[in-house]
Protein backbone atom coordinates (compact mmCIF):
# COMPACT_ATOMS: atom_id res chain seq x y z
CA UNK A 1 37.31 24.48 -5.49
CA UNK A 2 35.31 27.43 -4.81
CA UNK A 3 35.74 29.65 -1.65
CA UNK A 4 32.61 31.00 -1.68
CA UNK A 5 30.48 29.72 1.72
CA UNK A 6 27.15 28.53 1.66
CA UNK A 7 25.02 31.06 3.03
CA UNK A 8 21.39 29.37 2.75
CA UNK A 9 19.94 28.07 5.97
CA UNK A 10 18.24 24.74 5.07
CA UNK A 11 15.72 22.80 6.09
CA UNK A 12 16.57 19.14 6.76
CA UNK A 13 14.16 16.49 6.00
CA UNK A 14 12.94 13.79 8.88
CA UNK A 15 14.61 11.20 6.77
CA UNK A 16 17.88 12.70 6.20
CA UNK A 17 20.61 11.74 8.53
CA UNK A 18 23.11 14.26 10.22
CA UNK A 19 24.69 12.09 13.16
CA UNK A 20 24.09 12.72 16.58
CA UNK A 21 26.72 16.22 16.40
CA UNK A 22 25.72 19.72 15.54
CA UNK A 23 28.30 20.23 12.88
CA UNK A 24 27.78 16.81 11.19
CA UNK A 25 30.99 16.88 9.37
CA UNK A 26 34.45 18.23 10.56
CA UNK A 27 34.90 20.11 7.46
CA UNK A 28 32.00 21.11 6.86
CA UNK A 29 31.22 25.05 7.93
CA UNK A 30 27.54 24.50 8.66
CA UNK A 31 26.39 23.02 11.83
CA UNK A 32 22.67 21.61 12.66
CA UNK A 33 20.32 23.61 14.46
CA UNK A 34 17.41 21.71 16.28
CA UNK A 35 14.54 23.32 17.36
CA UNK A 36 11.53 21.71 19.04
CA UNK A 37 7.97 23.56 19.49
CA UNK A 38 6.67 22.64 22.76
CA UNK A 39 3.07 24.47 21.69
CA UNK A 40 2.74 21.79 19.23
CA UNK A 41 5.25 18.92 19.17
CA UNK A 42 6.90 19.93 15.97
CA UNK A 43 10.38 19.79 15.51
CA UNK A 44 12.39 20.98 12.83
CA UNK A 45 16.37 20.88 12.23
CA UNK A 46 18.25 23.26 10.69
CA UNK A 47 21.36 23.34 8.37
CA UNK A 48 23.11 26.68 9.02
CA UNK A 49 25.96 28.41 7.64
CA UNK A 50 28.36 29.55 10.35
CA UNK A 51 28.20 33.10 9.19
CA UNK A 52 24.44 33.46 9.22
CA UNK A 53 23.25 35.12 12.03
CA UNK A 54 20.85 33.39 15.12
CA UNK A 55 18.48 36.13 14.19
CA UNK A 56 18.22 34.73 10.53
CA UNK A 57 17.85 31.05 12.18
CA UNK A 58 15.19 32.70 14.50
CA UNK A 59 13.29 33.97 11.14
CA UNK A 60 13.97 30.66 9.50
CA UNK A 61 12.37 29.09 12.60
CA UNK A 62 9.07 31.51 12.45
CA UNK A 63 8.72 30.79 8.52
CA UNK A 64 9.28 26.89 9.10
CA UNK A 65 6.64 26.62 12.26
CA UNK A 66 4.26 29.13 9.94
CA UNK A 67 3.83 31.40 12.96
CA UNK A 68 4.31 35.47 13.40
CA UNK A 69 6.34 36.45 16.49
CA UNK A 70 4.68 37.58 19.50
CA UNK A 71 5.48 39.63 22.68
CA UNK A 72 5.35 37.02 24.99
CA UNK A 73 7.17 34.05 22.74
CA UNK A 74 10.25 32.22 24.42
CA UNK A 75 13.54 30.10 22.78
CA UNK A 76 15.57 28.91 25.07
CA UNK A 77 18.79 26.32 25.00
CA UNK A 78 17.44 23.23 26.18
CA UNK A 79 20.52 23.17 28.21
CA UNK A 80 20.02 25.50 30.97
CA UNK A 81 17.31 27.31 29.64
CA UNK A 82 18.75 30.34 28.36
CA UNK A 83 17.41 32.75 26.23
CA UNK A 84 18.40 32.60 22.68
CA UNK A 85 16.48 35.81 21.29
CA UNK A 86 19.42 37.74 23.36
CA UNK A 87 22.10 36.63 20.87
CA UNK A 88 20.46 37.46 17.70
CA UNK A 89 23.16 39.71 16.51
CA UNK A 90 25.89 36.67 16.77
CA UNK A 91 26.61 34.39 14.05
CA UNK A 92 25.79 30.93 14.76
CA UNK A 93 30.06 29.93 14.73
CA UNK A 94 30.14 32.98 17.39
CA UNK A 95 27.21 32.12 19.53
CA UNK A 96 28.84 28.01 19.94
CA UNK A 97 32.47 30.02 20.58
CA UNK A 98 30.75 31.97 23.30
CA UNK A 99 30.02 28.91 25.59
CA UNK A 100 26.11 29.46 24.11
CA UNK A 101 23.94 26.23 23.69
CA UNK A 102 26.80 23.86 22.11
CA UNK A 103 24.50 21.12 20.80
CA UNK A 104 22.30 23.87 19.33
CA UNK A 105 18.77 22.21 20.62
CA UNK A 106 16.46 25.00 21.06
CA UNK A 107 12.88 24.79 22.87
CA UNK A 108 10.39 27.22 21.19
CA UNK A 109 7.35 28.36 23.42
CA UNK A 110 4.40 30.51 21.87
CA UNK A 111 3.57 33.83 24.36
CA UNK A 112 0.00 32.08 24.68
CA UNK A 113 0.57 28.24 24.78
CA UNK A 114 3.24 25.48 25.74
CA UNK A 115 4.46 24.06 28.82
């Protein structure tokens, strides 16, 4: 068995199921990220190594929702609202160990649109 971790953040397909968790299985070392744009109703779900960062989730985010980050842009925890930009230097397994957005749902507002 190989010890090498999967470091590639993939995108999970409408049709694939993960369970209701974000780490779908207990021995598995990625967990699902969810992240819903409220500018357009999209909502993608990411599978994410533990030892990628949030900021590479954040880029995977941008490149999945085809948009360019702006000045005014927001991602917040759906949970409490906080901001998830803050924590871009923490890997995903320390940003869940932190007490940070444990189901990993994530609302993404554009600087110029959105609720």
């Amino acid at each position: 068995m190989s010890e090498q971790q999967t470091t590639v953040i993939e995108v999970i397909g409408e049709d694939e199921a993960v369970g209701g968790e974000s780490r779908p299985d207990p021995g598995d070392r990625r967990r699902v990220v969810t992240i819903d744009n409220k500018d357009n109703g999209d909502t993608i779900r990411l599978r994410v190594p533990d030892n990628e960062t949030v900021a590479a989730v954040i880029d995977a985010m941008y490149k999945e929702f085809r948009l360019t980050r702006e000045t005014g842009d927001r991602l917040t925890c759906q949970h409490g609202g906080t901001d998830v930009y803050q924590h871009a230097a923490l890997t995903i397994a320390e940003y869940v160990r932190a007490g940070h957005c444990p189901d990993l749902r994530w609302d993404f507002v554009g600087g110029t649109g959105g609720a």
